[in-house]
C-alpha atoms as a PDB file:
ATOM      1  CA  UNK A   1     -41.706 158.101 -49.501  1.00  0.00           C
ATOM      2  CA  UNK A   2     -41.023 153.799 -49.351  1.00  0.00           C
ATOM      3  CA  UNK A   3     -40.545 153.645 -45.450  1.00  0.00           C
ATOM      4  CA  UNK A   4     -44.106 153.737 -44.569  1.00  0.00           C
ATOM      5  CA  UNK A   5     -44.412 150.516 -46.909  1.00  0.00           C
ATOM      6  CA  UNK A   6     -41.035 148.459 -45.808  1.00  0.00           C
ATOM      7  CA  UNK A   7     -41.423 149.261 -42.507  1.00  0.00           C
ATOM      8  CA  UNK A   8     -44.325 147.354 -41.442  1.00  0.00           C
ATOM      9  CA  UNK A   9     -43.040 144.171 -43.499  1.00  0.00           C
ATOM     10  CA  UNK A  10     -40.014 144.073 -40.983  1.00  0.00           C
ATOM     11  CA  UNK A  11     -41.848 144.241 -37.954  1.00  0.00           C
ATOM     12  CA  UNK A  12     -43.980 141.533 -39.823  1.00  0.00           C
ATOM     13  CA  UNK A  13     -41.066 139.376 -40.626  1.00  0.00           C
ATOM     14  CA  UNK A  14     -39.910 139.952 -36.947  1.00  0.00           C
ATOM     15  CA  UNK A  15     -43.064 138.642 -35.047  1.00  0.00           C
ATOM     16  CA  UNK A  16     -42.984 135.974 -37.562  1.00  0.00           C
ATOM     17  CA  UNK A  17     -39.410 134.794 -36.379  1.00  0.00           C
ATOM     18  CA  UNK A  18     -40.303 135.895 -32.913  1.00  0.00           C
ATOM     19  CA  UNK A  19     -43.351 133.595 -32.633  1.00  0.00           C
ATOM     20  CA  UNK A  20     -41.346 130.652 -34.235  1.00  0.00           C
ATOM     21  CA  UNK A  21     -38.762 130.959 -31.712  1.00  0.00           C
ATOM     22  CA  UNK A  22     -40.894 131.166 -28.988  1.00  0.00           C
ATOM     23  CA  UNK A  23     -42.661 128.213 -29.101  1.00  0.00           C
ATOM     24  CA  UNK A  24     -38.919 126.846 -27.870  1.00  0.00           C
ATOM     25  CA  UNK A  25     -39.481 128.713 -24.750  1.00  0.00           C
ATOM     26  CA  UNK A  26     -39.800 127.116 -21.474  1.00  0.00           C
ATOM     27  CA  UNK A  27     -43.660 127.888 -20.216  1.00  0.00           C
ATOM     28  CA  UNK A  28     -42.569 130.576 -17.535  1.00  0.00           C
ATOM     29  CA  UNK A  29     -40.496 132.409 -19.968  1.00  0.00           C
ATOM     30  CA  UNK A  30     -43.008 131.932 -22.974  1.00  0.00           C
ATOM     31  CA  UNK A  31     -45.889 133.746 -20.779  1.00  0.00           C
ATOM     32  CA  UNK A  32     -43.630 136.802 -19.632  1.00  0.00           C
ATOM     33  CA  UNK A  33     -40.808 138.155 -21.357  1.00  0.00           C
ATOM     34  CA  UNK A  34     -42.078 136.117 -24.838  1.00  0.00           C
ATOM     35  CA  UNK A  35     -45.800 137.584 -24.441  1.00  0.00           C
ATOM     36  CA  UNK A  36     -44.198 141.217 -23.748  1.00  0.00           C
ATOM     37  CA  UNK A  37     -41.312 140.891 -27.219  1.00  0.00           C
ATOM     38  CA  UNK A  38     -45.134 139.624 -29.348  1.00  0.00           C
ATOM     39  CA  UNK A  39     -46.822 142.612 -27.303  1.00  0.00           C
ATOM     40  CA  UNK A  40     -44.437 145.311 -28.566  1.00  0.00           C
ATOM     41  CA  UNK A  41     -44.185 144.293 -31.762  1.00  0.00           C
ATOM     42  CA  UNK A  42     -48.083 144.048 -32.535  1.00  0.00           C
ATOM     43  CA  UNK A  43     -48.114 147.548 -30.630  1.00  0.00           C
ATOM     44  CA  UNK A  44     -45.699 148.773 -33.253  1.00  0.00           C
ATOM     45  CA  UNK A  45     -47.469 147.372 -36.205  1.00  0.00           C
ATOM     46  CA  UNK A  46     -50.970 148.991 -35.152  1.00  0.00           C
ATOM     47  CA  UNK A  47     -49.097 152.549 -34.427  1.00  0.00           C
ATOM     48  CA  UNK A  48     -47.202 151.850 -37.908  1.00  0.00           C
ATOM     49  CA  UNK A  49     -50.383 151.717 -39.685  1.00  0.00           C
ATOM     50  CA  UNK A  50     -52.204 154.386 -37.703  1.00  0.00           C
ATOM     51  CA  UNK A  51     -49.492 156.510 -38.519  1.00  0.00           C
ATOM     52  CA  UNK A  52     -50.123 156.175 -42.377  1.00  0.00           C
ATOM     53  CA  UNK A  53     -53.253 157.384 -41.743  1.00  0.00           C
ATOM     54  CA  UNK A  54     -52.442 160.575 -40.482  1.00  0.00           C
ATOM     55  CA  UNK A  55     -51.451 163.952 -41.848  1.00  0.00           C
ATOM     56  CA  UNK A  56     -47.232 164.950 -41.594  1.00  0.00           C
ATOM     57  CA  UNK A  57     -48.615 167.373 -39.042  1.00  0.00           C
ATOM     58  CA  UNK A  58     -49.634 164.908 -36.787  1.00  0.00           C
ATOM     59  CA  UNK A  59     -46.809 162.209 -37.249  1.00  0.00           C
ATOM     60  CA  UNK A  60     -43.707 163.322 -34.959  1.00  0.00           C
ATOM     61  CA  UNK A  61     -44.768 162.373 -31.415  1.00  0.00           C
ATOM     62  CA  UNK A  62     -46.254 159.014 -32.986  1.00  0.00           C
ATOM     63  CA  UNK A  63     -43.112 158.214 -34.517  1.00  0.00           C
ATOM     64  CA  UNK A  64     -41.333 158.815 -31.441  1.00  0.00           C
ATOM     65  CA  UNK A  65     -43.186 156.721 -29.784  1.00  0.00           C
ATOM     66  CA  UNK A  66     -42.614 153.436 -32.420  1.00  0.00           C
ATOM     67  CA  UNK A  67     -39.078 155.088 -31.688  1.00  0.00           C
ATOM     68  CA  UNK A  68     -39.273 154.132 -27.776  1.00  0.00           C
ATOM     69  CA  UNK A  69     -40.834 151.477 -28.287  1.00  0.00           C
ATOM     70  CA  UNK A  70     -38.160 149.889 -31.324  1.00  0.00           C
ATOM     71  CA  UNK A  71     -35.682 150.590 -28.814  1.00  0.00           C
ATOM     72  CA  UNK A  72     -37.111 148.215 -25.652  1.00  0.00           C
ATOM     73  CA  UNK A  73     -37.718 145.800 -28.243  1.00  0.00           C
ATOM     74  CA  UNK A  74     -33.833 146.240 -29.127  1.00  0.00           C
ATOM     75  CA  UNK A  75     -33.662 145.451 -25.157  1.00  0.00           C
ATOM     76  CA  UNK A  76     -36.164 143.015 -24.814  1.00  0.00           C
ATOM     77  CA  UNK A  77     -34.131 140.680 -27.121  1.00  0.00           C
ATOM     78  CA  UNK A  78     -30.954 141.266 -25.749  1.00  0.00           C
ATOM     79  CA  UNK A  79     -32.546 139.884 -22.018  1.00  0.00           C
ATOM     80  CA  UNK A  80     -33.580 137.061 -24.395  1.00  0.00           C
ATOM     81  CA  UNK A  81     -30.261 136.393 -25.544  1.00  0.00           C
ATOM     82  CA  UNK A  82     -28.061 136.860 -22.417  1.00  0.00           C
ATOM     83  CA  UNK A  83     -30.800 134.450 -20.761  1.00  0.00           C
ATOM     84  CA  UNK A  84     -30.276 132.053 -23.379  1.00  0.00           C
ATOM     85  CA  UNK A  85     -33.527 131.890 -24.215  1.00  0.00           C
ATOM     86  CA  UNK A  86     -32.721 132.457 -27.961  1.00  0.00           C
ATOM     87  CA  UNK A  87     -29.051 131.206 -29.991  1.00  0.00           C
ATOM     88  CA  UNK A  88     -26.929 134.354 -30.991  1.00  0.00           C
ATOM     89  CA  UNK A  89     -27.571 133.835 -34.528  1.00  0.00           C
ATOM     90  CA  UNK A  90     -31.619 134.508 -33.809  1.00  0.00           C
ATOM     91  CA  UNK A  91     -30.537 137.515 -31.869  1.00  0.00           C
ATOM     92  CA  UNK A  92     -28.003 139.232 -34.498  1.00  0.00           C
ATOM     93  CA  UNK A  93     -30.851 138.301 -36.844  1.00  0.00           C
ATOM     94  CA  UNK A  94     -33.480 139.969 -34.823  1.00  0.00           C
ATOM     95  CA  UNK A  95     -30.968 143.146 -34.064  1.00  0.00           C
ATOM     96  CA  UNK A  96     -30.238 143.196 -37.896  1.00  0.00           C
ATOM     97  CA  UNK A  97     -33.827 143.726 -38.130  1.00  0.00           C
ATOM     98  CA  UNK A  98     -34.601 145.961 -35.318  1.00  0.00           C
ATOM     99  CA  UNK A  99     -31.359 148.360 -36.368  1.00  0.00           C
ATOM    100  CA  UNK A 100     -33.171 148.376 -39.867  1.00  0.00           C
ATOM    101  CA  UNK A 101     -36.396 149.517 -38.056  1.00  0.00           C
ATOM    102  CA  UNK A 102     -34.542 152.362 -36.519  1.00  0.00           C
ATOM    103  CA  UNK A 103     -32.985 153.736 -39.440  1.00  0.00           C
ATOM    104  CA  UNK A 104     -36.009 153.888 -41.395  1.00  0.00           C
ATOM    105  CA  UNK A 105     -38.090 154.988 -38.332  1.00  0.00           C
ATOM    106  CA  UNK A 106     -35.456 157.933 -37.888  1.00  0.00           C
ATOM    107  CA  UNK A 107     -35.235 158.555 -42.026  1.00  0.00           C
ATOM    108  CA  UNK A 108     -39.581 158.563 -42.011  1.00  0.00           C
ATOM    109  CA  UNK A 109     -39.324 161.368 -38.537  1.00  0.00           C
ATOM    110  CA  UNK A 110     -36.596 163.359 -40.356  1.00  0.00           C
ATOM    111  CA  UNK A 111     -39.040 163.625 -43.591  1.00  0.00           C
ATOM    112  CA  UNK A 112     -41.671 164.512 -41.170  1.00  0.00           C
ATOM    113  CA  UNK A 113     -39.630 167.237 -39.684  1.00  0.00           C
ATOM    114  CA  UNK A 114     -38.338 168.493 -43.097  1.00  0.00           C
ATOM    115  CA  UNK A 115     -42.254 168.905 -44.629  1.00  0.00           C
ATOM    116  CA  UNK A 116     -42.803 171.681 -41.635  1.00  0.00           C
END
């Protein structure tokens, strides 16, 4: 199945964009709600390739967590946005990415579900 291999290039591509953007960030805002978005999306990554490592059996309550944790990103950069800390067109970009995340996320725990 391709969604173990394109997921982790979007959440690469997003902490890439993320990063860029938040060097804009005034220093209060860089060291809190920036540190947590680059937190959450390095936590992803490392669960993202942890999960590859592991057998089907083991993969549902992982994936649910990258799940939970796609989905406070999701909020994270909507806080960003409505405290103009980012332009609309980096947030629509950053949703675009995030809803691409979730449908693969959800397609990968479906597979999962289907090989028991």
């Amino acid at each position: 199945m391709t969604t173990q291999f394109n997921l982790p290039d979007k959440f690469y591509n997003l902490y890439l964009l993320t990063s860029r953007w938040l060097k804009k960030f005034p220093k209060p805002d860089r060291y809190t709600l920036g540190q947590k978005l680059e937190n959450n999306i390095l936590e992803i990554l490392d669960e993202i390739y942890f999960l590859n490592q592991l057998s089907d059996n083991f993969k549902e309550s992982h994936l649910l967590s990258v799940s939970a944790k796609t989905e406070v990103l999701k909020l994270l950069f909507r806080l960003t946005a409505d405290s103009k800390l980012i332009e609309l067109n980096q947030y629509i970009q950053a949703e675009s990415l995030l809803q691409e995340c979730g449908k693969m996320i959800n397609g990968w725990l479906n597979h999962v579900r289907q090989q028991r």
